[in-house]
PDB file of N, CA and C in Angstrom:
ATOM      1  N   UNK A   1     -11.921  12.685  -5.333  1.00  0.00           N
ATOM      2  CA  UNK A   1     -10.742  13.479  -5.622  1.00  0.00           C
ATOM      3  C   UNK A   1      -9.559  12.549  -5.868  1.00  0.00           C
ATOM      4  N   UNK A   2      -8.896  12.790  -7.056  1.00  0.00           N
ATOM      5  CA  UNK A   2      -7.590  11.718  -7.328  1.00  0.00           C
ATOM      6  C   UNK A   2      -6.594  12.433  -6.288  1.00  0.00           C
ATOM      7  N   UNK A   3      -5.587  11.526  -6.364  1.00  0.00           N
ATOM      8  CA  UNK A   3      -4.354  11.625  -5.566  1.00  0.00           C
ATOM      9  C   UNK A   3      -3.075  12.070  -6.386  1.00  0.00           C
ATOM     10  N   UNK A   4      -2.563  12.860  -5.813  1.00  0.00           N
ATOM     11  CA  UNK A   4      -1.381  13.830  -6.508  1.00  0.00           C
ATOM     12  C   UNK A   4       0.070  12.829  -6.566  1.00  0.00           C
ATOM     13  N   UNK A   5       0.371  13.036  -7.881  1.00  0.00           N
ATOM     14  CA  UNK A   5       2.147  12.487  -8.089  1.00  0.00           C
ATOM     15  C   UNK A   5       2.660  12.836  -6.759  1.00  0.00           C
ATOM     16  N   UNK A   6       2.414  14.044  -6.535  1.00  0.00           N
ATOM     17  CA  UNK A   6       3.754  14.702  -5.023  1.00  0.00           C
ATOM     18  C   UNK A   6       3.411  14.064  -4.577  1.00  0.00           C
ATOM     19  N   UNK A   7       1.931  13.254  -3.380  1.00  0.00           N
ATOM     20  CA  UNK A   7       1.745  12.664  -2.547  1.00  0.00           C
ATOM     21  C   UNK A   7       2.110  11.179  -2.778  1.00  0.00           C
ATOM     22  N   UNK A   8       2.439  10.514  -3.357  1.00  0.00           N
ATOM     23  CA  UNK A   8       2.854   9.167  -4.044  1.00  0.00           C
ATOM     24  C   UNK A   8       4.620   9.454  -3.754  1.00  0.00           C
ATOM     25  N   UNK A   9       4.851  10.497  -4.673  1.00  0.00           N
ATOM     26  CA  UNK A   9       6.397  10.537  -4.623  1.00  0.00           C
ATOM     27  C   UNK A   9       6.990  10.501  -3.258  1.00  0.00           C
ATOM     28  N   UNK A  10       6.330  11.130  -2.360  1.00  0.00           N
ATOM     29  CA  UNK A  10       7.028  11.884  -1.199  1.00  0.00           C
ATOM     30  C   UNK A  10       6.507  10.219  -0.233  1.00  0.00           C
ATOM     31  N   UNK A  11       5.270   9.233  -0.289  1.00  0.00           N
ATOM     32  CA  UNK A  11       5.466   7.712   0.129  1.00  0.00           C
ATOM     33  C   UNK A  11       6.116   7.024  -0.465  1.00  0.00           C
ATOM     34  N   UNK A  12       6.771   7.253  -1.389  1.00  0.00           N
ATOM     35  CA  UNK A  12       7.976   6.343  -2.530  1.00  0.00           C
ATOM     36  C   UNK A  12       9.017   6.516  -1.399  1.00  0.00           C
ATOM     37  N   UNK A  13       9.580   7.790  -1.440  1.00  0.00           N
ATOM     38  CA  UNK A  13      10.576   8.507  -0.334  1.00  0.00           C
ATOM     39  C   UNK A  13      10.596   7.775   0.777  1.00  0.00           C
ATOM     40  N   UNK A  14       9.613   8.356   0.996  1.00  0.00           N
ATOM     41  CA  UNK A  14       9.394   7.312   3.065  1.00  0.00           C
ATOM     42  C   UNK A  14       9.942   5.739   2.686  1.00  0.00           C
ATOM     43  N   UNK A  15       9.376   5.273   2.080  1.00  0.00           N
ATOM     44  CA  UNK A  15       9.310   3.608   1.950  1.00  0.00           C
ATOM     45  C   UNK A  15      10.563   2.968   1.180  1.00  0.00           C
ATOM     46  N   UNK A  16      11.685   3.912   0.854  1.00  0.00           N
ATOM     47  CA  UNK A  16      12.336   3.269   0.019  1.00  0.00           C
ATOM     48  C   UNK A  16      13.567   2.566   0.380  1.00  0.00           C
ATOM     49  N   UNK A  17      13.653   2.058   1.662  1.00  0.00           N
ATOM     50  CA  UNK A  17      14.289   0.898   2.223  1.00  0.00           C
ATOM     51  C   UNK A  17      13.541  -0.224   2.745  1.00  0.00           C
ATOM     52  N   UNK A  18      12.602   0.087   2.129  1.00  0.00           N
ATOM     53  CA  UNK A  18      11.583  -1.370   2.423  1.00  0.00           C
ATOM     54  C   UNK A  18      12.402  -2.322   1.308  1.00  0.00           C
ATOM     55  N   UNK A  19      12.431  -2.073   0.121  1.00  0.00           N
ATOM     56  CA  UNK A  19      13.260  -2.751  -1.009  1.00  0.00           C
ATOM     57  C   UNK A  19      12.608  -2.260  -2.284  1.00  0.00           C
ATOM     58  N   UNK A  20      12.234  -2.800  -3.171  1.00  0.00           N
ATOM     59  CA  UNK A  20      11.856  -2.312  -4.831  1.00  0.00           C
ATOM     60  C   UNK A  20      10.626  -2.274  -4.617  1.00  0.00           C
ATOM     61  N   UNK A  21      10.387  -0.579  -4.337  1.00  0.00           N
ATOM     62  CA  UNK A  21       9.308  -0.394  -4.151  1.00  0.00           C
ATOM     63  C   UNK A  21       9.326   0.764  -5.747  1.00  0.00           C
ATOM     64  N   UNK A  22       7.758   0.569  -5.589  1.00  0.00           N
ATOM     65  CA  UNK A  22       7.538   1.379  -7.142  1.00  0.00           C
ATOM     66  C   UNK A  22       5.805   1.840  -6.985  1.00  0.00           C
ATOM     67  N   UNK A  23       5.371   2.731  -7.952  1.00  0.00           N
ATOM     68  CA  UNK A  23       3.864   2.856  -7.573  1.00  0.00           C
ATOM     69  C   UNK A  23       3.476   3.401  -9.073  1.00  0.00           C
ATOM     70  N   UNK A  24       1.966   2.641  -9.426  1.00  0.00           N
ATOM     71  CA  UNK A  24       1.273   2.292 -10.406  1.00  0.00           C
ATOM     72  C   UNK A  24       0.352   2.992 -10.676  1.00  0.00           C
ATOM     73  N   UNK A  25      -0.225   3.670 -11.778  1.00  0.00           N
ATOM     74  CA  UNK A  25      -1.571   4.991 -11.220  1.00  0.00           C
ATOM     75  C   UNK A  25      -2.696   3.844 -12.173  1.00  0.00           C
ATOM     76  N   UNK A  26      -3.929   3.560 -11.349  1.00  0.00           N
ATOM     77  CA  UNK A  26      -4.605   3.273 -11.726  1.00  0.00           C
ATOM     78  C   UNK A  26      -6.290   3.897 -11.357  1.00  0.00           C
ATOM     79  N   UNK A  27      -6.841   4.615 -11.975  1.00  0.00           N
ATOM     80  CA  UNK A  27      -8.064   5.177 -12.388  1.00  0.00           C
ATOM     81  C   UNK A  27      -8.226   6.419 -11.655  1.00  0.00           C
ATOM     82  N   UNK A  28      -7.049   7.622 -11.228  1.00  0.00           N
ATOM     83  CA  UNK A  28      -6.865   8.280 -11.006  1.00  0.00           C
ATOM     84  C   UNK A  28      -6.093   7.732  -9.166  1.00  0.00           C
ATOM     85  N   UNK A  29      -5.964   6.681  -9.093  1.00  0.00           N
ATOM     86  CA  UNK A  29      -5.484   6.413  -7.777  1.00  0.00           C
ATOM     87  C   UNK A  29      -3.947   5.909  -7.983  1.00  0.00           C
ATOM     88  N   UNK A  30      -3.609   5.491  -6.852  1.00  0.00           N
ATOM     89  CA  UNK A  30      -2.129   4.668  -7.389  1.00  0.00           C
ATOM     90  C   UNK A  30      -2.405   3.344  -6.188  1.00  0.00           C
ATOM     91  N   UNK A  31      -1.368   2.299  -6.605  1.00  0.00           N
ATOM     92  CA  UNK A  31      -0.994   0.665  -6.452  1.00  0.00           C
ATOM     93  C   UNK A  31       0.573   0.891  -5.707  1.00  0.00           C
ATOM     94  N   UNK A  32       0.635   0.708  -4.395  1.00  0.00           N
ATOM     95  CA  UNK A  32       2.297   1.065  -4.312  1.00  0.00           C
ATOM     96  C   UNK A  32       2.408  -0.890  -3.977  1.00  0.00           C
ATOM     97  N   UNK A  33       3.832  -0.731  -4.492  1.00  0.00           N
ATOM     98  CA  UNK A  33       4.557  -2.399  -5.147  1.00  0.00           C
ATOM     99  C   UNK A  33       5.949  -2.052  -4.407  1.00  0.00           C
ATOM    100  N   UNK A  34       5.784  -3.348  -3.331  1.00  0.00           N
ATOM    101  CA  UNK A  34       7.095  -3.930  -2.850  1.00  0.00           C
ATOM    102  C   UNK A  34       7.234  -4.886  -3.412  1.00  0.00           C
ATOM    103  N   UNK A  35       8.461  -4.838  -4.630  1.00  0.00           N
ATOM    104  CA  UNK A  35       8.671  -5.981  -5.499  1.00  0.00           C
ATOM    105  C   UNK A  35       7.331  -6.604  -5.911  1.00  0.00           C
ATOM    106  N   UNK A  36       6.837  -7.498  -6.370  1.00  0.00           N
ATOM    107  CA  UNK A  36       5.873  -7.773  -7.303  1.00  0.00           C
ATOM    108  C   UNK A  36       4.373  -7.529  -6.661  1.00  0.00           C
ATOM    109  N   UNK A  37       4.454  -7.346  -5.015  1.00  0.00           N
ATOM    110  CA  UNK A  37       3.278  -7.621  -4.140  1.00  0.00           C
ATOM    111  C   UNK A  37       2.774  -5.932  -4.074  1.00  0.00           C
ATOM    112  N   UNK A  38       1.225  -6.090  -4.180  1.00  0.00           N
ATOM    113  CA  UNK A  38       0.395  -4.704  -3.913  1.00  0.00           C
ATOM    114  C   UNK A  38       0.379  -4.434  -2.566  1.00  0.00           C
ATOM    115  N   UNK A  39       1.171  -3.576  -1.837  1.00  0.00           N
ATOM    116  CA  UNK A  39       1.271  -3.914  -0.549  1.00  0.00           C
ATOM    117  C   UNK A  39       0.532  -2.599   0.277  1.00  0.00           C
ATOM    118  N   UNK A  40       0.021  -1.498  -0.642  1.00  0.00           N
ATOM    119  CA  UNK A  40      -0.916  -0.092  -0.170  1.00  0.00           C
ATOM    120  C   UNK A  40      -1.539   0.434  -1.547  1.00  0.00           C
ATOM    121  N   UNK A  41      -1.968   1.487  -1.328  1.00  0.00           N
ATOM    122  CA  UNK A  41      -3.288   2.142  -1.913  1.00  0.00           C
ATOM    123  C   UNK A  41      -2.730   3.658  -1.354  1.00  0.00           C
ATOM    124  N   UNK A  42      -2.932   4.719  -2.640  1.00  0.00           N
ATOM    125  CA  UNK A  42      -3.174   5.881  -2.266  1.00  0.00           C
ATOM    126  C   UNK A  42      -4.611   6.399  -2.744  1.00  0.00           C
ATOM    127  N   UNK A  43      -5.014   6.328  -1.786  1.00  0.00           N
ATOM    128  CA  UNK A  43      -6.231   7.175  -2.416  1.00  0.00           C
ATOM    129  C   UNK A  43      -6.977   8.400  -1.508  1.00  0.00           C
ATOM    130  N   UNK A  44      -7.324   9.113  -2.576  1.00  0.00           N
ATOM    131  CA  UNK A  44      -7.522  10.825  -2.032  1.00  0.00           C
ATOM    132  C   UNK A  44      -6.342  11.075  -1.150  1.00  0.00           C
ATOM    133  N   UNK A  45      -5.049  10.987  -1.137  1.00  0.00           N
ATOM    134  CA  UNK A  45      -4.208  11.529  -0.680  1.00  0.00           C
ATOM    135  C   UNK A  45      -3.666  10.799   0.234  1.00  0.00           C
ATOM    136  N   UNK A  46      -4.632   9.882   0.919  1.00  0.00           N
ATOM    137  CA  UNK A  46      -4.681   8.952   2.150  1.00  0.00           C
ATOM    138  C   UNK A  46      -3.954   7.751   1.878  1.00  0.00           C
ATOM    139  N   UNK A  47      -3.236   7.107   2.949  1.00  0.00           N
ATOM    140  CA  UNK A  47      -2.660   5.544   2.361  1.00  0.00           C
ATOM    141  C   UNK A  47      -3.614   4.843   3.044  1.00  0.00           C
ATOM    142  N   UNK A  48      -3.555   3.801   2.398  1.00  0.00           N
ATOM    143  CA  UNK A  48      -3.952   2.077   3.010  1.00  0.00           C
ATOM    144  C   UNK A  48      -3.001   1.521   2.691  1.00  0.00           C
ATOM    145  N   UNK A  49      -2.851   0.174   4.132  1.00  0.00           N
ATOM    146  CA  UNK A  49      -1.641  -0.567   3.661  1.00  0.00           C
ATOM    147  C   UNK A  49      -2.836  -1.901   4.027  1.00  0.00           C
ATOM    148  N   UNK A  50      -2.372  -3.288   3.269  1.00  0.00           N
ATOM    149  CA  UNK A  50      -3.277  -4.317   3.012  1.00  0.00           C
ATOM    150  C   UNK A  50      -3.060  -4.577   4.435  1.00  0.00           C
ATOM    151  N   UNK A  51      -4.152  -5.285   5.046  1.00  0.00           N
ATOM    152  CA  UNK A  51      -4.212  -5.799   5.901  1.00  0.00           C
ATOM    153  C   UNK A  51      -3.539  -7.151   6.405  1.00  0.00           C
ATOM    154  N   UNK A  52      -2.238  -6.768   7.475  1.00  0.00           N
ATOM    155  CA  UNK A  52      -1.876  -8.566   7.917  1.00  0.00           C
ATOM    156  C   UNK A  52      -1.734  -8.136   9.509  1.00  0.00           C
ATOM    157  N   UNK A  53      -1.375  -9.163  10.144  1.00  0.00           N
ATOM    158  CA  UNK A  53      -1.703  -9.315  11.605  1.00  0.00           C
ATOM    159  C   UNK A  53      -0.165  -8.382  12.015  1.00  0.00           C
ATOM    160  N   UNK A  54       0.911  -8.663  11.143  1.00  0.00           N
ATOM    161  CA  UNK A  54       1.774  -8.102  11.751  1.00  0.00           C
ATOM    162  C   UNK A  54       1.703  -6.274  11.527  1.00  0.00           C
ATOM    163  N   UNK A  55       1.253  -5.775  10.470  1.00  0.00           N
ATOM    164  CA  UNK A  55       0.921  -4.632  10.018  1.00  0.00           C
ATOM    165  C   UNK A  55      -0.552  -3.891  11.268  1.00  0.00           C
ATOM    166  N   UNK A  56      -1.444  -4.744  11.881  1.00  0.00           N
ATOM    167  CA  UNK A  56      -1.913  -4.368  12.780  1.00  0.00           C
ATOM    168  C   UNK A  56      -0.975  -4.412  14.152  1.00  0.00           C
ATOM    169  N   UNK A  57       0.104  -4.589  14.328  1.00  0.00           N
ATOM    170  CA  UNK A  57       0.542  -4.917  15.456  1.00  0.00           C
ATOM    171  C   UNK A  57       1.377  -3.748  15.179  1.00  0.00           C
ATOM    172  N   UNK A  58       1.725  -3.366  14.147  1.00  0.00           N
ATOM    173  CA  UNK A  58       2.595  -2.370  13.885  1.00  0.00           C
ATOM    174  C   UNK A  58       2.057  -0.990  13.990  1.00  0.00           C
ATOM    175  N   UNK A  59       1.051  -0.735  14.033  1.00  0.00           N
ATOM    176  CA  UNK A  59       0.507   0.644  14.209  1.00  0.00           C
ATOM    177  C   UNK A  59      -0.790   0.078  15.380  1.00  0.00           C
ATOM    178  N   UNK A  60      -0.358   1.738  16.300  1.00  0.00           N
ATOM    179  CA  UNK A  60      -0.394   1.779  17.385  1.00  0.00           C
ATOM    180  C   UNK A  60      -2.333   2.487  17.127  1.00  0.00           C
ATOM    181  N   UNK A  61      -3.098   2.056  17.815  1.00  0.00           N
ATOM    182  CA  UNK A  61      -4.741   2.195  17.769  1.00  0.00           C
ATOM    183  C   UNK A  61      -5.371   2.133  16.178  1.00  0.00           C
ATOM    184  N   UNK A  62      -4.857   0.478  15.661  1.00  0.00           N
ATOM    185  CA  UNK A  62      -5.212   0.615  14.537  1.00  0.00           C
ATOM    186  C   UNK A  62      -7.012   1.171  13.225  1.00  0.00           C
ATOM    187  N   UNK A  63      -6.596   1.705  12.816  1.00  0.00           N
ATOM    188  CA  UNK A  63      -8.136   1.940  11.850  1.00  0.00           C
ATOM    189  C   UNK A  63      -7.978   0.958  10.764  1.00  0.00           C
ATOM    190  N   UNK A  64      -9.035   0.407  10.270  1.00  0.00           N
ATOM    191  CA  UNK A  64      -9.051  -0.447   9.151  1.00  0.00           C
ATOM    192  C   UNK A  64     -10.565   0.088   8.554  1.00  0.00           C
ATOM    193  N   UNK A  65     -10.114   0.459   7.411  1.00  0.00           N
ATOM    194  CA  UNK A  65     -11.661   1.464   6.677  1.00  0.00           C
ATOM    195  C   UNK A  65     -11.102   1.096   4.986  1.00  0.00           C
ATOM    196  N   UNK A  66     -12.116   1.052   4.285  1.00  0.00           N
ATOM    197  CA  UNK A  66     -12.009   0.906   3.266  1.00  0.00           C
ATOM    198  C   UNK A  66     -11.794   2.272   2.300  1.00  0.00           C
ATOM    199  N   UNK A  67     -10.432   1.954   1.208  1.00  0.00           N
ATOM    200  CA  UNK A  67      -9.599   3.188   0.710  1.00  0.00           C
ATOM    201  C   UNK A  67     -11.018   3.574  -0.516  1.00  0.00           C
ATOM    202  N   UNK A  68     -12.015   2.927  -0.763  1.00  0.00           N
ATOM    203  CA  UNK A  68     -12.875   3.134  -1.931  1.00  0.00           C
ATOM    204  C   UNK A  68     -14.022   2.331  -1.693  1.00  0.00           C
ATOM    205  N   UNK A  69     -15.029   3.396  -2.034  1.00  0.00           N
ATOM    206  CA  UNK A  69     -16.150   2.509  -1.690  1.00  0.00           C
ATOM    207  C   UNK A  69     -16.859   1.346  -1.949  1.00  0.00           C
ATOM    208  N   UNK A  70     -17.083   0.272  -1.532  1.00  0.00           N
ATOM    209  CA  UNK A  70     -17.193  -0.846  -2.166  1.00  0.00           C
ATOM    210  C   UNK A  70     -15.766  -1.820  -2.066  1.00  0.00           C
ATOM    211  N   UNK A  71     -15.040  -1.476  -1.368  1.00  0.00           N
ATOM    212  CA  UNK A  71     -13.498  -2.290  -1.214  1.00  0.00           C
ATOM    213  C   UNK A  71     -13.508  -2.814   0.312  1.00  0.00           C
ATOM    214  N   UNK A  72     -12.569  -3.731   0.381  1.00  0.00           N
ATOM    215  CA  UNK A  72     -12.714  -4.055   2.042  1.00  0.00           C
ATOM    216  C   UNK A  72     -11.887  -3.433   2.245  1.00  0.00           C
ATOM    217  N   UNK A  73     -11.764  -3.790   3.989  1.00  0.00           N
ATOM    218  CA  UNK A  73     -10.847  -2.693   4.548  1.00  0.00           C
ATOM    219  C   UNK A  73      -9.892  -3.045   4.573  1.00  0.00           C
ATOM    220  N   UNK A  74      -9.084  -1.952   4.562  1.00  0.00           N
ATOM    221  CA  UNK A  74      -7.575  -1.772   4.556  1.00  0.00           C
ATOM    222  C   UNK A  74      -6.651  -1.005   5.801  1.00  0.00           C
ATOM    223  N   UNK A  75      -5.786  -1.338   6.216  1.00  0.00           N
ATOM    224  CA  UNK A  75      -5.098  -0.348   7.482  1.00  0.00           C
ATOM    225  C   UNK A  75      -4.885   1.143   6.958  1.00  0.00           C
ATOM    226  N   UNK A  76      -5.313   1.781   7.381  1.00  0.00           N
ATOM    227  CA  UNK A  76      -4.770   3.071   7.151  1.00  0.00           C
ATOM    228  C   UNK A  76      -4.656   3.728   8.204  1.00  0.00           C
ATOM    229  N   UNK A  77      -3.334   4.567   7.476  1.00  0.00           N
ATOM    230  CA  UNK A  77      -2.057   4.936   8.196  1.00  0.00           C
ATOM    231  C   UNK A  77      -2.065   6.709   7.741  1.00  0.00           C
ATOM    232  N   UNK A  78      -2.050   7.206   9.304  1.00  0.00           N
ATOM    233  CA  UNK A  78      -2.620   8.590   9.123  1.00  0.00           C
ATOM    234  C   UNK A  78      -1.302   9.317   8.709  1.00  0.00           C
ATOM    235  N   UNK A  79      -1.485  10.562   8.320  1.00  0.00           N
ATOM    236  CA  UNK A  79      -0.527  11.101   7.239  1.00  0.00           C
ATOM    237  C   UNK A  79       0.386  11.813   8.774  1.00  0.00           C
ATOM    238  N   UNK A  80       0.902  11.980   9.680  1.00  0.00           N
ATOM    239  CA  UNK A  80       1.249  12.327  10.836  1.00  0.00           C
ATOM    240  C   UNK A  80       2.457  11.081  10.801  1.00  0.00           C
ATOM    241  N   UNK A  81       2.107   9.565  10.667  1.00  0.00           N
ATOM    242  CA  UNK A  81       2.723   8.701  10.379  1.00  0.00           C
ATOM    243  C   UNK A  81       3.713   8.655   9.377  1.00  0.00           C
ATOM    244  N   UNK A  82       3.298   9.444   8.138  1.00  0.00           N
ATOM    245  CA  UNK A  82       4.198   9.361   7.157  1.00  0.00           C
ATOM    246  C   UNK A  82       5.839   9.603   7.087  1.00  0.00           C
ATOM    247  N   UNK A  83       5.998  10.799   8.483  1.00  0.00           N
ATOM    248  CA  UNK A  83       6.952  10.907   8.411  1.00  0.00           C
ATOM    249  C   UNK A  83       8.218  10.483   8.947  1.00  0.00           C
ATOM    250  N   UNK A  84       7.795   8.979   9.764  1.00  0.00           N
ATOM    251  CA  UNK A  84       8.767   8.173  10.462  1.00  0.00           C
ATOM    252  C   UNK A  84       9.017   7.250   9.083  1.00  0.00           C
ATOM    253  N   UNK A  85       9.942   7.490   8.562  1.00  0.00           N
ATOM    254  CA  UNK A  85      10.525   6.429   7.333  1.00  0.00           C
ATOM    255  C   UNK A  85      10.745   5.173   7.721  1.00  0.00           C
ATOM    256  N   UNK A  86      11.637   5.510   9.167  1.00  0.00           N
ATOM    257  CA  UNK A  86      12.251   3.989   9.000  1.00  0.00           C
ATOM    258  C   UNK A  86      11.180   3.350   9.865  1.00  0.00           C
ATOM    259  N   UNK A  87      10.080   3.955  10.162  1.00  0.00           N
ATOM    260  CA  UNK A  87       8.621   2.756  10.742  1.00  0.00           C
ATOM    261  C   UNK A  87       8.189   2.396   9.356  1.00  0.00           C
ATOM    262  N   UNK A  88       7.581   3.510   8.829  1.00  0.00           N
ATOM    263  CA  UNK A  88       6.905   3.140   7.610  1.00  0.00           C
ATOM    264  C   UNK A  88       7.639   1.870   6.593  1.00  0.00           C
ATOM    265  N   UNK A  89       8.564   2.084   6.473  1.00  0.00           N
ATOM    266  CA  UNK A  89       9.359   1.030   5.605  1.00  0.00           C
ATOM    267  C   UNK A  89       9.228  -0.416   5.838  1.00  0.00           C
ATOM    268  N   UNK A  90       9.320  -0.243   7.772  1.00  0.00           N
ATOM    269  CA  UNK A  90       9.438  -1.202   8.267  1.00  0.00           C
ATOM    270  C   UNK A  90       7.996  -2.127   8.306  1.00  0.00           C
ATOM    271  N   UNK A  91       6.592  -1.142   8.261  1.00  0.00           N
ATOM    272  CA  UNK A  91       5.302  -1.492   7.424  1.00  0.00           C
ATOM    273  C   UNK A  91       5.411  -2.175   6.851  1.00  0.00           C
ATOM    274  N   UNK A  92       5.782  -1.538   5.603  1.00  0.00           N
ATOM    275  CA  UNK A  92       5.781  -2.036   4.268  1.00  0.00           C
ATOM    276  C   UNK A  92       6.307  -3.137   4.028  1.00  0.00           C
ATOM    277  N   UNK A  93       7.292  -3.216   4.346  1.00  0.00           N
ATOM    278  CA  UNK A  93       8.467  -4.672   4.449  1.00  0.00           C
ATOM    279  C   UNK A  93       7.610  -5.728   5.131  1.00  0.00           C
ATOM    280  N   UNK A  94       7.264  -5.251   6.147  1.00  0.00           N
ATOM    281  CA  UNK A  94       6.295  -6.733   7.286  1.00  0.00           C
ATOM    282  C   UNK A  94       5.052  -7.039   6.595  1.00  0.00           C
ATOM    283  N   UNK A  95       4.333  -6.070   5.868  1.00  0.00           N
ATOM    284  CA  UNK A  95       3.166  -6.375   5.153  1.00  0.00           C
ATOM    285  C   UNK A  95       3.699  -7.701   3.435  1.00  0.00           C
ATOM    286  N   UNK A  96       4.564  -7.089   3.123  1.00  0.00           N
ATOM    287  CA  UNK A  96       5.288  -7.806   1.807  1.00  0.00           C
ATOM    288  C   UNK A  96       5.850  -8.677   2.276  1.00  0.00           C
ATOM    289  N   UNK A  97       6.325  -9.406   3.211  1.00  0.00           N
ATOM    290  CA  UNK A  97       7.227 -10.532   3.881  1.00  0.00           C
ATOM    291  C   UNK A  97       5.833 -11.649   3.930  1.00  0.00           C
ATOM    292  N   UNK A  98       4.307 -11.017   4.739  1.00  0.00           N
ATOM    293  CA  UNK A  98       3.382 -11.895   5.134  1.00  0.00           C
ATOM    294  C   UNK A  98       2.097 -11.959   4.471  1.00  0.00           C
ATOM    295  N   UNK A  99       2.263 -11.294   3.053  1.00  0.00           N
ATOM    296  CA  UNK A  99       0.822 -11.643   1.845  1.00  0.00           C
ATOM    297  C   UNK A  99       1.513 -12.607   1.059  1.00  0.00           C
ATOM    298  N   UNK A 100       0.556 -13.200   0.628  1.00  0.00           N
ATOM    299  CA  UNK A 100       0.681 -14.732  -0.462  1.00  0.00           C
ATOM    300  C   UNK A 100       1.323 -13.632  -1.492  1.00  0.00           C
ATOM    301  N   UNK A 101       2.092 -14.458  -2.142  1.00  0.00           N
ATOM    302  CA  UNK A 101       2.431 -13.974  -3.889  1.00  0.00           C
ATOM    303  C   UNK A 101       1.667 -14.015  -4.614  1.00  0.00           C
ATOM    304  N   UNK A 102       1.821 -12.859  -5.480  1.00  0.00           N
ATOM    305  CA  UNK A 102       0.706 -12.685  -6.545  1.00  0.00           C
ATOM    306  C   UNK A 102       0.593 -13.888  -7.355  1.00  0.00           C
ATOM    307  N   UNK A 103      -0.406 -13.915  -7.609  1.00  0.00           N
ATOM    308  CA  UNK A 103      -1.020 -15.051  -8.706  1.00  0.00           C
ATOM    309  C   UNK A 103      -1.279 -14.689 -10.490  1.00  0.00           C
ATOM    310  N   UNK A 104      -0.688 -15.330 -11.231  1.00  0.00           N
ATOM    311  CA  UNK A 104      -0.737 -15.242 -12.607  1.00  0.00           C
ATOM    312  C   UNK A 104      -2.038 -15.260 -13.061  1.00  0.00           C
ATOM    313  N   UNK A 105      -2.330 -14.163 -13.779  1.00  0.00           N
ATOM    314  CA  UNK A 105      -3.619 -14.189 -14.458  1.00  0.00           C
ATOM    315  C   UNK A 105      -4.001 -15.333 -15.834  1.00  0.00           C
ATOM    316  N   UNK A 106      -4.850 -15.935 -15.906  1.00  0.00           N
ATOM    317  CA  UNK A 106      -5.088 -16.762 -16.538  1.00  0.00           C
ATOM    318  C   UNK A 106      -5.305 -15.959 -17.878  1.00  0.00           C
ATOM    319  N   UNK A 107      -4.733 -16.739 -19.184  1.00  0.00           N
ATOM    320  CA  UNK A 107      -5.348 -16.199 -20.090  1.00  0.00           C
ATOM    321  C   UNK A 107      -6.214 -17.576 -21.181  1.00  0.00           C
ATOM    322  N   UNK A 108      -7.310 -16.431 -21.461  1.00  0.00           N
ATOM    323  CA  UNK A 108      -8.003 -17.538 -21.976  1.00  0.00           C
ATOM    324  C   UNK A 108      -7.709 -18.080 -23.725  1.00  0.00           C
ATOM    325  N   UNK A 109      -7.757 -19.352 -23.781  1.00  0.00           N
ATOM    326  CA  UNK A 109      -7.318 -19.936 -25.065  1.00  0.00           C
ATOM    327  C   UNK A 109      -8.313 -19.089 -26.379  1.00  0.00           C
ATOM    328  N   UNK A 110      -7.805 -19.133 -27.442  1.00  0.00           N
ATOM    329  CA  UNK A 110      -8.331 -18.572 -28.625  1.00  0.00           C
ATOM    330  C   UNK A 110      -9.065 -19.081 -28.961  1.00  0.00           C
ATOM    331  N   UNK A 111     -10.334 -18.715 -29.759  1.00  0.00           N
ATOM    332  CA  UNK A 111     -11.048 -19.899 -30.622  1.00  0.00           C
ATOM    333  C   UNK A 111     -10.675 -20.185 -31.647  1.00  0.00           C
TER     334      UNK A 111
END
C-alpha cells in the first residue's frame, strides 16, 4: 500500500524546525530530506528514521524493522509519536547532525 500526500504533509508539519526539511516521492513511497541528508522513509503510512546511536537514545523502547522488504532496518517511530513536534524535530535534527554527507554519484565517461 503507497503512502498518502496527507501523511507526508502532516510529518513535514511535525518536523519543520528541524531545518530544510522537504520530502521526495519515490515508487509510490516518499524520502524525507533534512537539507541534503535522507534522514526517514514513509512507507505504508509508517515512518522510519535512519538509524544512529543518538536517534536510538532518543526514543524510548526502541524498534528497528525494516520500512521495505529487503531493506535494513530502520528506527521506527510509532504514529502516537508523531504528535510531539518539538521531539520529533528534535529526531530529525540529531539523526541529520550524526549521518555522513551524502556522496556524489559518479558519472560514467562517454565513449
Amino acid at each position: 500500500m503507497a503512502s498518502t500526500q496527507k501523511t507526508v504533509d502532516f510529518v513535514l508539519e511535525q518536523i519543520a524546525t528541524a531545518g530544510s526539511v522537504s520530502a521526495r516521492k519515490m515508487f509510490g513511497e516518499y524520502a524525507i530530506y533534512c537539507g541534503e541528508k535522507t534522514v526517514a522513509l514513509v512507507c505504508d503510512n509508517q515512518l522510519f528514521v535512519k538509524a544512529t546511536d543518538q536517534g536510538r537514545e532518543l526514543i524510548e523502547d526502541c524498534v528497528e524493522k525494516p520500512p521495505f522488504p529487503g531493506a535494513k532496518p530502520w528506527l521506527y517511530v510509532s504514529g502516537e509519536l508523531w504528535d510531539d513536534h518539538v521531539w520529533l524535530a528534535k529526531l530529525i535534527r540529531a539523526t541529520a547532525l550524526h549521518l555522513p554527507p551524502p556522496t556524489k554519484a559518479k558519472r560514467k565517461a562517454k565513449a
